[in-house]
N, C-alpha and C. Protein backbone atom coordinates (compact mmCIF):
# COMPACT_ATOMS: atom_id res chain seq x y z
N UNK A 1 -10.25 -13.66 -3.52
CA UNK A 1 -9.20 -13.66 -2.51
C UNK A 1 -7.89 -13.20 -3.14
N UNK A 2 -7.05 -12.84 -2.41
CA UNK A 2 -5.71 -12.22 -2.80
C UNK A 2 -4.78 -13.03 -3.11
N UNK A 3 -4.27 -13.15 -4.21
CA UNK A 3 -3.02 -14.02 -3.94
C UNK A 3 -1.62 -13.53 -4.52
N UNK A 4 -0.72 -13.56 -3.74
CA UNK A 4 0.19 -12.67 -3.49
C UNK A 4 1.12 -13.09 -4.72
N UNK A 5 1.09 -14.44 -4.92
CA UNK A 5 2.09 -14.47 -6.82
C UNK A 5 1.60 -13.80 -7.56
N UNK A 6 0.39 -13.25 -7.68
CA UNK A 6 -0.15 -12.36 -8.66
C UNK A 6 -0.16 -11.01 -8.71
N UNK A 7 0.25 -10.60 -8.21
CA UNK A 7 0.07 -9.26 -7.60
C UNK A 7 0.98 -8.16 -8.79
N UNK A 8 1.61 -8.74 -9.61
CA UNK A 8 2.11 -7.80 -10.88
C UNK A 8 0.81 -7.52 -11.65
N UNK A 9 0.26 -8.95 -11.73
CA UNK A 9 -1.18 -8.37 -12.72
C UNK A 9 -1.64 -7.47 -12.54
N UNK A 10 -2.24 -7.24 -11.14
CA UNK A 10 -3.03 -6.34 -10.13
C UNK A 10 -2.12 -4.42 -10.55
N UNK A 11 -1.30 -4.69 -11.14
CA UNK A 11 -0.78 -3.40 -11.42
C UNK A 11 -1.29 -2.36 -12.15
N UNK A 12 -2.00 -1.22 -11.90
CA UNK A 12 -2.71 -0.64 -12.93
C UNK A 12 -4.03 -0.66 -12.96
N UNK A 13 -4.69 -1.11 -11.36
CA UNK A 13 -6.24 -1.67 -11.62
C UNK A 13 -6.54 -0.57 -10.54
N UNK A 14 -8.04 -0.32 -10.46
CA UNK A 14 -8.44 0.44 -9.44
C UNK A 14 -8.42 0.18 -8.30
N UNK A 15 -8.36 1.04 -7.34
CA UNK A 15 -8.23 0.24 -5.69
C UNK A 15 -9.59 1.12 -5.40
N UNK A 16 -10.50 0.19 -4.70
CA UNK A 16 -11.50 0.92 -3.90
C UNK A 16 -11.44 0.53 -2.44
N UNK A 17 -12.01 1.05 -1.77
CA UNK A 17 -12.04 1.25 -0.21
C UNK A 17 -12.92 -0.20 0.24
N UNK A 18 -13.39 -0.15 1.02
CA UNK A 18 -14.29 -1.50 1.82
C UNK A 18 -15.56 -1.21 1.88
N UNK A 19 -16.07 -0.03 1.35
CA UNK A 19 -17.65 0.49 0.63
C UNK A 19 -17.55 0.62 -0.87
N UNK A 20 -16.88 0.11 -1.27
CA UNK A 20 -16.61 0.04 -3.13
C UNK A 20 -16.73 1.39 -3.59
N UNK A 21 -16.03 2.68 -2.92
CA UNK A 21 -15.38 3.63 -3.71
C UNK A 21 -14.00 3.95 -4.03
N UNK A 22 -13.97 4.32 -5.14
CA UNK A 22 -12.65 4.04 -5.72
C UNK A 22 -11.60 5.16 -5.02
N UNK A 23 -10.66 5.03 -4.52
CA UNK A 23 -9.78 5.48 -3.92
C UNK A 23 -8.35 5.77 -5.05
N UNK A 24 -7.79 5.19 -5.61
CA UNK A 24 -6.92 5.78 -6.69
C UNK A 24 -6.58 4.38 -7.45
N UNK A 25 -5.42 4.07 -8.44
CA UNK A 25 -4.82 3.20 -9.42
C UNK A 25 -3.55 2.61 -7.81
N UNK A 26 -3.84 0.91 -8.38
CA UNK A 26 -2.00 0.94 -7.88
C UNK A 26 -1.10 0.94 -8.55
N UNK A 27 -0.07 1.24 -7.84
CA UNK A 27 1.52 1.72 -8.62
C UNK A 27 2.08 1.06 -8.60
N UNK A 28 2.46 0.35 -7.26
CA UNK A 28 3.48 -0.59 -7.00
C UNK A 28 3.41 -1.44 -5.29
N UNK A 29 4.05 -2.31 -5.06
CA UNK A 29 4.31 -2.83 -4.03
C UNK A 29 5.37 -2.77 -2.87
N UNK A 30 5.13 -3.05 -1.99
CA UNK A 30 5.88 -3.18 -0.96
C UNK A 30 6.21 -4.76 -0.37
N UNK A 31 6.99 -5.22 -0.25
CA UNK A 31 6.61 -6.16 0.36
C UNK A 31 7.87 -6.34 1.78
N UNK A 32 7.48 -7.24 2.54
CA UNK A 32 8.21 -7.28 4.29
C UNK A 32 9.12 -8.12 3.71
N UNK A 33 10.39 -7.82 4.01
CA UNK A 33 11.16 -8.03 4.22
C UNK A 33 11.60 -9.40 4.69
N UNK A 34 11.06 -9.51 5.82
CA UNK A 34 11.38 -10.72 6.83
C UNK A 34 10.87 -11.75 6.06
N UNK A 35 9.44 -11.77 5.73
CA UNK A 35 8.95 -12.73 4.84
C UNK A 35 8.24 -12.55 3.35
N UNK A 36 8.79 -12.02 2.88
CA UNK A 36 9.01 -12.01 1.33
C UNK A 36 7.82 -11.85 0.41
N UNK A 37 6.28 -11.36 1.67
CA UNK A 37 5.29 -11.46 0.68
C UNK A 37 4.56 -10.23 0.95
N UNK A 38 4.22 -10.06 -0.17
CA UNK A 38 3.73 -8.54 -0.16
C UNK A 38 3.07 -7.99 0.88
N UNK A 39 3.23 -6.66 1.64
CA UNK A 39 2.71 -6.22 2.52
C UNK A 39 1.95 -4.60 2.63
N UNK A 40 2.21 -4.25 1.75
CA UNK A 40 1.37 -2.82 1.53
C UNK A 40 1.85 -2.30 -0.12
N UNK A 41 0.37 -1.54 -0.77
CA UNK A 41 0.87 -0.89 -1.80
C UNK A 41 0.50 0.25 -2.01
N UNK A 42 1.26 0.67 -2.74
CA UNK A 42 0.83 2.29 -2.77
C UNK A 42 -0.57 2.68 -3.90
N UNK A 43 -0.95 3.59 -3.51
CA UNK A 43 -2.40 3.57 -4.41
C UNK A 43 -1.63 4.96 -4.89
N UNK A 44 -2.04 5.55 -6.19
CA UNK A 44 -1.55 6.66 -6.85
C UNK A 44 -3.06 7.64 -7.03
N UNK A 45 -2.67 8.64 -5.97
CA UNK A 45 -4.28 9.30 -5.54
C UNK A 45 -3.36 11.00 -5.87
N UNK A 46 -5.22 11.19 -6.06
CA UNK A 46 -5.00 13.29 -6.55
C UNK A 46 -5.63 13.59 -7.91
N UNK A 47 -5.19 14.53 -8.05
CA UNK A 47 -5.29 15.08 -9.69
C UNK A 47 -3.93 15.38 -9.92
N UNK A 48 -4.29 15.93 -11.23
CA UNK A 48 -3.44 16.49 -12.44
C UNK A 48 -2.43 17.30 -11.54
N UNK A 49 -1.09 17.38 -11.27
CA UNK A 49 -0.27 18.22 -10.43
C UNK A 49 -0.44 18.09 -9.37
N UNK A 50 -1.06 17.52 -8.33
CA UNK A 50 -1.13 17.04 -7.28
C UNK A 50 -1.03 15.58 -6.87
N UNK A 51 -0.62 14.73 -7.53
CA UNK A 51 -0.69 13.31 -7.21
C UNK A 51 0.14 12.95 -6.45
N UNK A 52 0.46 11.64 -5.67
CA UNK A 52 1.47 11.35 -4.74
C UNK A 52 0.92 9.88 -4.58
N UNK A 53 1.31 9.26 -3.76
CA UNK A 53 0.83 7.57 -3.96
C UNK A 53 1.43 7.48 -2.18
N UNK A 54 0.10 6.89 -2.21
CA UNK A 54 -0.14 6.30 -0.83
C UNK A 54 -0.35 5.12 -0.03
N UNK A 55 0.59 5.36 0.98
CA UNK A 55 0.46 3.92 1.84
C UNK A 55 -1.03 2.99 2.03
N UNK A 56 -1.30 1.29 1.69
CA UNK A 56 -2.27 1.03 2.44
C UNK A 56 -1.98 0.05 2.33
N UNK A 57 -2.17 -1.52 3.65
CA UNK A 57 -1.98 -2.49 4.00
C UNK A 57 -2.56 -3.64 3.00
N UNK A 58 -1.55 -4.31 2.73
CA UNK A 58 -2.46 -5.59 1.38
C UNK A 58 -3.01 -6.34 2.21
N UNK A 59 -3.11 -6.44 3.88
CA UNK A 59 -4.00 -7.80 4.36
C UNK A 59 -5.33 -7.77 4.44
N UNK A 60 -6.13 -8.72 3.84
CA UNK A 60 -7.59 -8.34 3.85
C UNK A 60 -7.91 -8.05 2.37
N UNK A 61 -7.39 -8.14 1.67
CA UNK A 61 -7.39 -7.45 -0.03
C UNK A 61 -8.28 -8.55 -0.44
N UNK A 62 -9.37 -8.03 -1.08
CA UNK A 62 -10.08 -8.86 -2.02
C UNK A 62 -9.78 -8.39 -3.58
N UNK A 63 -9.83 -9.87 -4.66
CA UNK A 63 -9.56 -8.86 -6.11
C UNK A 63 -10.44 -9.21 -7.00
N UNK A 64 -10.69 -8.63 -7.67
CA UNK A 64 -11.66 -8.77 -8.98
C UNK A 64 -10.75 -8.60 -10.34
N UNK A 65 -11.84 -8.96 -11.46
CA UNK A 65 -11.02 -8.58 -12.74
C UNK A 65 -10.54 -7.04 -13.09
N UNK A 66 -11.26 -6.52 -12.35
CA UNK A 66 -11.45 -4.72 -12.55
C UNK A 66 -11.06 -4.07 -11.20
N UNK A 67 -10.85 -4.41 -10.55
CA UNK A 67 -10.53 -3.01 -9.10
C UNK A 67 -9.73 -4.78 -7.62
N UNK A 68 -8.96 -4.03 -7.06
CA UNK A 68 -8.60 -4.65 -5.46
C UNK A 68 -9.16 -3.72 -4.76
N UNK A 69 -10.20 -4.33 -3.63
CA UNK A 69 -11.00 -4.01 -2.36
C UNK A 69 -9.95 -4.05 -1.32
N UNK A 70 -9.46 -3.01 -0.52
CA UNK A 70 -8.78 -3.08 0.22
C UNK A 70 -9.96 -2.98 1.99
N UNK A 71 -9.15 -3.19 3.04
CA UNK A 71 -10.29 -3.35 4.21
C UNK A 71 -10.15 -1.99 4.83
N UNK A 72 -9.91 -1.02 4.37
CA UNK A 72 -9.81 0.59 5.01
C UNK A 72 -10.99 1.42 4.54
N UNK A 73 -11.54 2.40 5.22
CA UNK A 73 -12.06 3.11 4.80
C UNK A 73 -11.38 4.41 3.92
N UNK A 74 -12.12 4.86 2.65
CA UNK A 74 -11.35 5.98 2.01
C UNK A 74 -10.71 7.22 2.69
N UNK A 75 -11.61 7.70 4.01
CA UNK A 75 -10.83 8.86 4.23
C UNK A 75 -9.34 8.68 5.43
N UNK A 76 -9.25 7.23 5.81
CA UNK A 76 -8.35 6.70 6.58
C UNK A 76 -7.12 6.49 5.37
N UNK A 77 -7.74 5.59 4.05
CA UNK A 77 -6.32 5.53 3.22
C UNK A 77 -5.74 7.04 3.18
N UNK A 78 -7.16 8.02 2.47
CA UNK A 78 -6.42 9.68 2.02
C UNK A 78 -5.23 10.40 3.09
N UNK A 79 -5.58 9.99 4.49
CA UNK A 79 -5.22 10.63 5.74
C UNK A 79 -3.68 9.60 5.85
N UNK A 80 -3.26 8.56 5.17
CA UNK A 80 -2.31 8.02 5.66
C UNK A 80 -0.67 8.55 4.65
N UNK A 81 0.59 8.46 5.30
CA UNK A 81 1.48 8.00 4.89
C UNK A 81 1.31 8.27 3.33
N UNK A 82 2.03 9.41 2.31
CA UNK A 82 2.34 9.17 1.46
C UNK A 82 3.54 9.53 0.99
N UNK A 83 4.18 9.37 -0.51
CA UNK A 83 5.15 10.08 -0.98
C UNK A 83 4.97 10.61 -2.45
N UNK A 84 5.79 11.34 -2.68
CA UNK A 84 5.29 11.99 -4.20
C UNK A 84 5.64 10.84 -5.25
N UNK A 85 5.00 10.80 -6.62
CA UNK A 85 5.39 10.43 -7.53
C UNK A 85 6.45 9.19 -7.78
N UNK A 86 7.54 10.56 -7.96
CA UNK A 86 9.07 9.51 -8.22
C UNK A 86 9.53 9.89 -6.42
N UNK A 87 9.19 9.68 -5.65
CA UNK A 87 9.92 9.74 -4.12
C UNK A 87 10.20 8.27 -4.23
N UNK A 88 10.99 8.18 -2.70
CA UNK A 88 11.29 6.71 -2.20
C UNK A 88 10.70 6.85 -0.94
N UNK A 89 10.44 5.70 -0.34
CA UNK A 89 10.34 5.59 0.75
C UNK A 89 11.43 5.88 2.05
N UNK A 90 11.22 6.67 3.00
CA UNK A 90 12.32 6.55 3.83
C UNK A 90 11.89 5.51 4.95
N UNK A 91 13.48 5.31 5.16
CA UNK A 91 13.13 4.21 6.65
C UNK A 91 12.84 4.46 7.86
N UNK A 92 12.81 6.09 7.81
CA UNK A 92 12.00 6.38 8.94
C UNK A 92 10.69 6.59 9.40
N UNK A 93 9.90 6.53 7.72
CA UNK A 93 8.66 6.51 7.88
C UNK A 93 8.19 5.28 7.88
N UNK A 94 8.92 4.00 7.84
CA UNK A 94 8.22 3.26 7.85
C UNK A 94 7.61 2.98 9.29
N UNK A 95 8.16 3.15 10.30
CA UNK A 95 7.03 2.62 11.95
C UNK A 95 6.04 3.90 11.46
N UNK A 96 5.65 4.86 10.76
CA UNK A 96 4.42 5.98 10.90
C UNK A 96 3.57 5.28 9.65
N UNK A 97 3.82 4.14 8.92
CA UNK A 97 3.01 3.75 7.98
C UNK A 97 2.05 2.79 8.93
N UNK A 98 2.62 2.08 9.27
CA UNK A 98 2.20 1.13 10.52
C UNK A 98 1.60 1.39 11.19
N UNK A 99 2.14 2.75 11.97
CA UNK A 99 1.34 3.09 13.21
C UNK A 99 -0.56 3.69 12.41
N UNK A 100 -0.09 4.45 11.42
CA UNK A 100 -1.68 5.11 11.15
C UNK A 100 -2.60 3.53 10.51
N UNK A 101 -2.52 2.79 10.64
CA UNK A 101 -3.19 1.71 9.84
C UNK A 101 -3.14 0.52 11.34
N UNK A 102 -2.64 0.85 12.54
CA UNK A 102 -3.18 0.24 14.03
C UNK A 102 -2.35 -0.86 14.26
N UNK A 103 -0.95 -0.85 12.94
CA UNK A 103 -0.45 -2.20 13.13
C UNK A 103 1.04 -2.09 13.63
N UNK A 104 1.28 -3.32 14.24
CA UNK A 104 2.93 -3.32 15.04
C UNK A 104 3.68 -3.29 13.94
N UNK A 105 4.69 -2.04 14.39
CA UNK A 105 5.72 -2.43 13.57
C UNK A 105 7.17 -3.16 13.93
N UNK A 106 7.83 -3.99 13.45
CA UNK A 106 9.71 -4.38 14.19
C UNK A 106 10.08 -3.90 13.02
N UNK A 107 11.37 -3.62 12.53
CA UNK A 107 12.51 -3.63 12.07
C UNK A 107 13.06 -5.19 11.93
N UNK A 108 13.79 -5.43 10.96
CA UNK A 108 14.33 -6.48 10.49
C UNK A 108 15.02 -7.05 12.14
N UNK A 109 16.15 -8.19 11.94
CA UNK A 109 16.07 -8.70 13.28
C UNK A 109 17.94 -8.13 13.33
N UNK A 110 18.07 -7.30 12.20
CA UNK A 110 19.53 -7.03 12.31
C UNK A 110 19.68 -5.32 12.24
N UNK A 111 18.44 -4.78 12.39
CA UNK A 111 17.83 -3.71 12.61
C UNK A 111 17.72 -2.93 10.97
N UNK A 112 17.70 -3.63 10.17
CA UNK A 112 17.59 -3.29 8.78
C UNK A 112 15.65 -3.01 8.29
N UNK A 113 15.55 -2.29 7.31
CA UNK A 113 14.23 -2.09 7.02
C UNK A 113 13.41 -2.96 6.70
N UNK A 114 12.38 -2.75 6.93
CA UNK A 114 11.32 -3.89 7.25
C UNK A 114 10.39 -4.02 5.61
N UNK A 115 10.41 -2.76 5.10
CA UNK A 115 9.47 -2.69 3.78
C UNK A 115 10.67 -2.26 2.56
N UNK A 116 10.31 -3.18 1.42
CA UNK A 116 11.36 -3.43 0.25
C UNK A 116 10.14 -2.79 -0.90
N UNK A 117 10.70 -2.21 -1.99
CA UNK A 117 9.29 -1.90 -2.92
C UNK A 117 9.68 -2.92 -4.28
N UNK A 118 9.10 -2.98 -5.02
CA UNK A 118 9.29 -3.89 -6.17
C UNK A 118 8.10 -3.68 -6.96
């Protein structure tokens, strides 16, 4: 099971899909804003000169000593939301991270961004 104080460890491990193929390394986190616990991370997918790191939802995450099982299928993570390398996230993509992964998005309650990275 996932547990969200841990989730620095989890840095650097393989992410596979919900049929145990490996989909890319994670990079880093996201976490909501409103409540302070991690909510999506980016997986670092491609080759050599092509890499970029991509959106996918931490709910549902199973972890092992060796890889996090995320609940998406691989060609749904490949198809979602990414950014290059050293990019940032913009705050306008965040309702299109949401939307391709079926989930509601709000904005903070003071209309501030909803996803923080760390």
């Amino acid at each position: 099971m996932f547990e969200p104080e841990n989730i620095r460890e989890w840095l650097g491990l393989n992410v596979v899909d919900q049929d145990g193929d490996k989909v890319g390394t994670l990079e880093s986190y996201y976490f909501d804003t409103a409540t302070e616990k991690p909510a999506f991370a980016t997986v670092q997918m491609g080759l050599l000169g092509g890499k970029r790191l991509t959106f996918v939802p931490l709910e549902g995450v199973l972890t092992s000593p060796k890889y996090l099982k995320v609940a998406y299928g691989k060609k749904v993570i490949k198809d979602a939301p990414s950014i290059d390398t050293d990019g940032e996230l913009e705050a306008s993509k965040e309702p299109e991270i949401y939307q391709h992964y079926g989930l509601t998005y709000s904005a903070g309650t003071s209309g501030e961004r909803r996803l923080g990275r760390r």
